[in-house]
N, C-alpha and C. Protein backbone atom coordinates (compact mmCIF):
# COMPACT_ATOMS: atom_id res chain seq x y z
N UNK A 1 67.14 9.58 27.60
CA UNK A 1 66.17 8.70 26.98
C UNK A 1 64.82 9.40 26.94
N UNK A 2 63.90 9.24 25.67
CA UNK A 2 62.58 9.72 25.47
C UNK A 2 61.94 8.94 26.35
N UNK A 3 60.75 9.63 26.93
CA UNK A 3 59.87 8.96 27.52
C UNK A 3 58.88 8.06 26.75
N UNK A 4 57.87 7.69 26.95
CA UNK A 4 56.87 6.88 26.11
C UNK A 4 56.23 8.18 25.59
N UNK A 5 55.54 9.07 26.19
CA UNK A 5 54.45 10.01 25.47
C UNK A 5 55.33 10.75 24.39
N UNK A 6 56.88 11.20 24.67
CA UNK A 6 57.91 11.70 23.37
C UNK A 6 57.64 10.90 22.14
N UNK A 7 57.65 9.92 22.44
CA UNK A 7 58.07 8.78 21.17
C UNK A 7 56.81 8.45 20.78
N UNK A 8 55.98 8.48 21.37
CA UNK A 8 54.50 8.54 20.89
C UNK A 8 53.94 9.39 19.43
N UNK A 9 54.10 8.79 18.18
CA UNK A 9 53.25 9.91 17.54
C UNK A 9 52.33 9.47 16.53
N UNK A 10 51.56 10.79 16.50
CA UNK A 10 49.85 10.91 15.90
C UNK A 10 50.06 9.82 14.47
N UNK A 11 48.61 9.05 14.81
CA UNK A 11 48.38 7.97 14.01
C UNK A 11 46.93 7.73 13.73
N UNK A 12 46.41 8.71 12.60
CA UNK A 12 45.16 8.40 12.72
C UNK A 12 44.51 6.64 12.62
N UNK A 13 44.87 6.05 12.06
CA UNK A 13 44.63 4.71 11.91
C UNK A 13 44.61 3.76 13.16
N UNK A 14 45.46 4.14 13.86
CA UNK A 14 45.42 4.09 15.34
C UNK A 14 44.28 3.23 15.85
N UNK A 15 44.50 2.11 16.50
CA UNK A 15 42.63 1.77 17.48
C UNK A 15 42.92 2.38 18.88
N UNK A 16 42.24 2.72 19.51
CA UNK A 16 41.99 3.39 20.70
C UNK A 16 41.42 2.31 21.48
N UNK A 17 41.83 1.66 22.96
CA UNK A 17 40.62 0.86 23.11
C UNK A 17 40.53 1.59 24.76
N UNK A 18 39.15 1.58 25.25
CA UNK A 18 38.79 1.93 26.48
C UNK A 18 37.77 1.69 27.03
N UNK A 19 37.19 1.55 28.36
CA UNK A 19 35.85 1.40 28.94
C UNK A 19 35.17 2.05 28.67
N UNK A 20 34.21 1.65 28.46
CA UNK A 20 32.68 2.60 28.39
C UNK A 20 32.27 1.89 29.63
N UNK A 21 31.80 3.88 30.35
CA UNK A 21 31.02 3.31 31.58
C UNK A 21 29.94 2.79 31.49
N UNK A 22 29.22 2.16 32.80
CA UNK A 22 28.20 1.27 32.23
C UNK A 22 27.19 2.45 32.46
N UNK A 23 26.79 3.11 33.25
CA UNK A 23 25.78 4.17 32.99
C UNK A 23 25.84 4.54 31.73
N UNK A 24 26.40 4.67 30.72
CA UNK A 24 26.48 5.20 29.68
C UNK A 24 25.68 4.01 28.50
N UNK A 25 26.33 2.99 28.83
CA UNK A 25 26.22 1.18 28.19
C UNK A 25 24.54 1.68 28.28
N UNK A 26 24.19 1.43 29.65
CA UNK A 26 22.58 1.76 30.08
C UNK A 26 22.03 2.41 29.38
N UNK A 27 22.68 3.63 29.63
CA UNK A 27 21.68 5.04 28.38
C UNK A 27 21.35 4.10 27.40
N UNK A 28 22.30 3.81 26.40
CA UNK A 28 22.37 3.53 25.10
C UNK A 28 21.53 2.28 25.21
N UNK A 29 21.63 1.20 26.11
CA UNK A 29 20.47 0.04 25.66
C UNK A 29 19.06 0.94 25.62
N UNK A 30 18.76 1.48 26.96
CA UNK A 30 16.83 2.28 26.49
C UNK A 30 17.02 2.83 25.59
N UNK A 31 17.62 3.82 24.97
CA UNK A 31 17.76 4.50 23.69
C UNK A 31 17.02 3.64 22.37
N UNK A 32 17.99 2.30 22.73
CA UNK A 32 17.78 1.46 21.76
C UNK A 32 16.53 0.76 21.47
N UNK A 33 16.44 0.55 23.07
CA UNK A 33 14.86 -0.55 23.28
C UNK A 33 13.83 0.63 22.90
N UNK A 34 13.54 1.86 23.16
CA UNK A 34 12.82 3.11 22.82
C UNK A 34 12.42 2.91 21.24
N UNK A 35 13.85 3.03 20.57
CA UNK A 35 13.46 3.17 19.22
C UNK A 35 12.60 1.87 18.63
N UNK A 36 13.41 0.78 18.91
CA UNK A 36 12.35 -0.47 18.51
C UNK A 36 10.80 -0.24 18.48
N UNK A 37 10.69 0.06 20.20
CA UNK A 37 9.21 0.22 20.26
C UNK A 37 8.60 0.86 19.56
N UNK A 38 9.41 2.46 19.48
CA UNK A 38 8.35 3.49 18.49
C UNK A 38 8.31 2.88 17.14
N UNK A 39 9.18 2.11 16.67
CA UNK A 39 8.92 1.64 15.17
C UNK A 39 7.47 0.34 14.95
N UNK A 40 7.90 -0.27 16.24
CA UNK A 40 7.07 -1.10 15.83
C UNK A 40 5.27 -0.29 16.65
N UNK A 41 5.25 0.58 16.81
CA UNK A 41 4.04 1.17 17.49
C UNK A 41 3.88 2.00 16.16
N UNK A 42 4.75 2.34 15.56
CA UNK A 42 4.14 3.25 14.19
C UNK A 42 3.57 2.07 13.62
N UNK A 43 4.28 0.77 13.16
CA UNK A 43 4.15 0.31 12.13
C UNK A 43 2.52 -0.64 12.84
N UNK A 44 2.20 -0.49 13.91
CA UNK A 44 0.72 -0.89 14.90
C UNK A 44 0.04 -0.54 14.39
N UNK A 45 -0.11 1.03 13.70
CA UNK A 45 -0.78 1.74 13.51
C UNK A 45 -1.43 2.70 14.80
N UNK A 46 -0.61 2.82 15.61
CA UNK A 46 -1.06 3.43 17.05
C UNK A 46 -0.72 5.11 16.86
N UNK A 47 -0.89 5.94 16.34
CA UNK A 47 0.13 6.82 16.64
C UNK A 47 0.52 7.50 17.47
N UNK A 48 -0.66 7.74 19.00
CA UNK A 48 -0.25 8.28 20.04
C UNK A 48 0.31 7.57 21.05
N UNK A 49 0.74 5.88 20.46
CA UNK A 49 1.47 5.07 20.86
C UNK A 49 3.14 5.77 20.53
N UNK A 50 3.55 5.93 19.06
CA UNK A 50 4.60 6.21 18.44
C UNK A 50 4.79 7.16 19.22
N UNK A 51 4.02 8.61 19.33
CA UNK A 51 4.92 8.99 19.82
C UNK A 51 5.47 9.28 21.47
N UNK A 52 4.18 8.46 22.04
CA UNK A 52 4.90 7.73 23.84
C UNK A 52 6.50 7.89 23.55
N UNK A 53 6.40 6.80 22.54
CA UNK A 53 8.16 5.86 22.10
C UNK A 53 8.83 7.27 21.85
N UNK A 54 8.43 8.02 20.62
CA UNK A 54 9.59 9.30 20.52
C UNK A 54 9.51 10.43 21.54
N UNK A 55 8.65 10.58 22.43
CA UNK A 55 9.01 11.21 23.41
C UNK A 55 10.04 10.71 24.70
N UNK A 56 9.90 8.98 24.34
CA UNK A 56 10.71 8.60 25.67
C UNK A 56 12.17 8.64 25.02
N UNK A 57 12.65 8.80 23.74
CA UNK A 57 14.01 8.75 23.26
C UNK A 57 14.39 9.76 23.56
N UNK A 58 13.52 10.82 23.06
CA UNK A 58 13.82 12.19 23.31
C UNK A 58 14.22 12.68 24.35
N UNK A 59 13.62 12.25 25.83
CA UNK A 59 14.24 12.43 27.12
C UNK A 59 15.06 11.65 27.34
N UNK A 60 15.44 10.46 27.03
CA UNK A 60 16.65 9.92 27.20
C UNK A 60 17.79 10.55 26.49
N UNK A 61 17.70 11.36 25.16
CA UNK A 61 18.83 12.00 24.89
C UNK A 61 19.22 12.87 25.57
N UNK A 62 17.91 13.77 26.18
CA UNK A 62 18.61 14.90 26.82
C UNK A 62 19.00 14.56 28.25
N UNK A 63 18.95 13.62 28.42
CA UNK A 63 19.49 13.07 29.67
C UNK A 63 17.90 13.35 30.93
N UNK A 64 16.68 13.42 30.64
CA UNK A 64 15.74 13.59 31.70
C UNK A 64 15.24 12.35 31.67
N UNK A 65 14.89 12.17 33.25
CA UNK A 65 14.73 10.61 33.51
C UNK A 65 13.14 10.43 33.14
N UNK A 66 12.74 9.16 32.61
CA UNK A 66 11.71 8.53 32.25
C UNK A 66 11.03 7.41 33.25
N UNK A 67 11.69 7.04 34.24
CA UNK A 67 11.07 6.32 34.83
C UNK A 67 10.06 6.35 35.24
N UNK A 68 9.27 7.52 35.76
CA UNK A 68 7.86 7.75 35.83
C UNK A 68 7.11 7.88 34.95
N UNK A 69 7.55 7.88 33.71
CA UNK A 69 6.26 7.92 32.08
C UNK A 69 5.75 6.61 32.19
N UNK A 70 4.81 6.62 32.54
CA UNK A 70 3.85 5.53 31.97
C UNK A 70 3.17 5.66 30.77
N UNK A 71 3.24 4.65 30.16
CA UNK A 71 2.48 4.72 28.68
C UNK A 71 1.14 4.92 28.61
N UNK A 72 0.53 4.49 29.91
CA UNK A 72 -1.02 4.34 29.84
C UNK A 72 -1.29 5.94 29.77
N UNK A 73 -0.90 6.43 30.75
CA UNK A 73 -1.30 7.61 31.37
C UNK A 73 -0.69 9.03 30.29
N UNK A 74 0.15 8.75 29.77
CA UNK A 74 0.38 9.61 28.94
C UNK A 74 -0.31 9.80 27.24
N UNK A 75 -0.67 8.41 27.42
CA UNK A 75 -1.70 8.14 25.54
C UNK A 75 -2.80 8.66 26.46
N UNK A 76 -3.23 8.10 27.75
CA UNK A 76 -4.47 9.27 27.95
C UNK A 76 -4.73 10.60 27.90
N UNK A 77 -3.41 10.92 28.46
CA UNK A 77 -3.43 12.69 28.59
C UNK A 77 -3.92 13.21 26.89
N UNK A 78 -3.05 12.46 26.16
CA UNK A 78 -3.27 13.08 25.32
C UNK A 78 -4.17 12.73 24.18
N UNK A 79 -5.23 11.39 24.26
CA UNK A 79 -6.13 11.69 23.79
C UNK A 79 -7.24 13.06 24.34
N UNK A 80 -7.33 13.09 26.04
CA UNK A 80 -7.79 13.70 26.09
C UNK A 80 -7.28 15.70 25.77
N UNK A 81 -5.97 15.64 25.45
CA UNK A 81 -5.39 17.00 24.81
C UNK A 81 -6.31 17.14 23.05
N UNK A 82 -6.03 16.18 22.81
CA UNK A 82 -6.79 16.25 21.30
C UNK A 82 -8.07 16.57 21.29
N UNK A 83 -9.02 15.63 22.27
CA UNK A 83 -10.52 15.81 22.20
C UNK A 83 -10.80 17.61 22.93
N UNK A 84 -9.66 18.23 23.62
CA UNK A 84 -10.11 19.48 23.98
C UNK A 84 -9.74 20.56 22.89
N UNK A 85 -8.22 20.45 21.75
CA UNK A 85 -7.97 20.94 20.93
C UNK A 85 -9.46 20.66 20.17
N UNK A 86 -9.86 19.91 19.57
CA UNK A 86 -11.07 19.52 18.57
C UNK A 86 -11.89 20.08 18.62
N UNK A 87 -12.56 20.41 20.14
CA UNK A 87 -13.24 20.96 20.80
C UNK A 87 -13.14 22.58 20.66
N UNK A 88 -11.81 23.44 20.56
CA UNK A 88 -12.16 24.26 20.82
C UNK A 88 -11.75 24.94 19.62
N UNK A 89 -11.32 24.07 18.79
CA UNK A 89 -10.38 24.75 17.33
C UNK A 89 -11.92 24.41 15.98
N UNK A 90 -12.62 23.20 16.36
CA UNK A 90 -13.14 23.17 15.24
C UNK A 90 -12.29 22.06 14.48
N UNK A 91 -11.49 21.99 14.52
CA UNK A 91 -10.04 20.96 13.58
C UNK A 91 -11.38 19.18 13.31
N UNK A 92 -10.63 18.86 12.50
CA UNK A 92 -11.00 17.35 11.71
C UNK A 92 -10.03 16.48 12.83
N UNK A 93 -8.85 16.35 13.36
CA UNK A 93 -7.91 15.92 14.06
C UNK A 93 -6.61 16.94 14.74
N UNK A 94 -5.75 16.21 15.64
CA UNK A 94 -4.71 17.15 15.73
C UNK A 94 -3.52 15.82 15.79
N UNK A 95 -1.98 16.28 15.46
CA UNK A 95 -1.00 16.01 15.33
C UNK A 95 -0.30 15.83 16.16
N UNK A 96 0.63 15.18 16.68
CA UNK A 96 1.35 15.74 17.75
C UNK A 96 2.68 15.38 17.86
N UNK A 97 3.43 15.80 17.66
CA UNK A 97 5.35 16.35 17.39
C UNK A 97 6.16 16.45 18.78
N UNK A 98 7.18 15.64 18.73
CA UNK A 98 7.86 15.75 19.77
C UNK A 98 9.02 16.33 19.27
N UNK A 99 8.95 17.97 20.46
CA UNK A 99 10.57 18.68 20.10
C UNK A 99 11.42 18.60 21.34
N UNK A 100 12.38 19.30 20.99
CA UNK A 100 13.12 19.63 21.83
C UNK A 100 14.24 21.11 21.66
N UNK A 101 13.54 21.63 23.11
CA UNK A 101 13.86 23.30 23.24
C UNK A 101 14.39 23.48 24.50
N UNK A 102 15.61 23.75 24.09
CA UNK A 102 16.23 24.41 25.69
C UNK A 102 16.83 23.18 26.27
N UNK A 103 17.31 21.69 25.21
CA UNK A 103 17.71 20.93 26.44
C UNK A 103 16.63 20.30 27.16
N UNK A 104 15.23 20.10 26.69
CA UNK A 104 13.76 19.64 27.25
C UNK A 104 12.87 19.07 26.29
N UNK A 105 12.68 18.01 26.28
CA UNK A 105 11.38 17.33 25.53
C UNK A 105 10.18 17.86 25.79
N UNK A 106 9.31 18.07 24.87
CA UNK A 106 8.57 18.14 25.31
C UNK A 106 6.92 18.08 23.66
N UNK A 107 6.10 18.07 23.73
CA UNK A 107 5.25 17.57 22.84
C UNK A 107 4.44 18.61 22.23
N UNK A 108 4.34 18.96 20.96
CA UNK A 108 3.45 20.13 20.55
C UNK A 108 2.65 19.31 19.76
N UNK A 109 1.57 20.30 19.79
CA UNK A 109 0.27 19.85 19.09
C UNK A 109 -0.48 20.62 18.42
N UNK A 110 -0.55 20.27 17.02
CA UNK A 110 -0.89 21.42 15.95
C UNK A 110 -2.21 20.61 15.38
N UNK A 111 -3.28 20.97 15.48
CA UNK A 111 -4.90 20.95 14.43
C UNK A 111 -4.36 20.80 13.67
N UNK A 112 -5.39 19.82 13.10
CA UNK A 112 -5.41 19.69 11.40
C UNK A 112 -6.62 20.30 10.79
N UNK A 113 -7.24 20.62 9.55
CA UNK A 113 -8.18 21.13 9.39
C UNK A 113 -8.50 20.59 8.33
């Protein structure tokens, strides 16, 4: 007699059903609650609000923990990153882009002129 896995065959149509761990469940709710925020912080008109929000998705994808980002303290840092770019570039404003290199979030900031 065949076993079950013999008689078993490929079916793409197939449903698969299985647990999702809940650490994982977790990831994916902040992921989610992240994006909300940054949308509705763009649509504030905040933008070094927005990108608080896309920097905190961004470390949640790569899996680096966020629990210590505070929002306050990080829109400060980086107004005060801008007022020293301004300062030393001459620039009208500066930009600021959240990448990711190496597996790491992290925030660049390019003058405008």
């Amino acid at each position: 007699a065949d076993s079950d896995e013999e008689r078993a065959e490929y079916n793409p149509e197939a449903t698969v059903v299985a647990m999702v761990p809940t650490e994982m469940m977790d990831q994916v709710d902040k992921e989610l609650a992240a994006m909300r925020q940054a949308k509705e912080a763009a649509r504030g008109g905040d933008p070094l609000t927005a990108v608080y929000h896309e920097f905190l998705q961004a470390r949640l994808r790569c899996g680096e923990k966020v629990e210590n980002l505070s929002k306050d303290r990080f829109v400060e840092k980086l107004r005060g990153n801008r007022e020293k770019l301004i300062a030393q570039t001459g620039c009208r404003d500066v930009r600021f882009n959240v990448v990711v290199k190496d597996g790491k979030a992290s925030i660049k900031a390019s003058p405008i002129k």
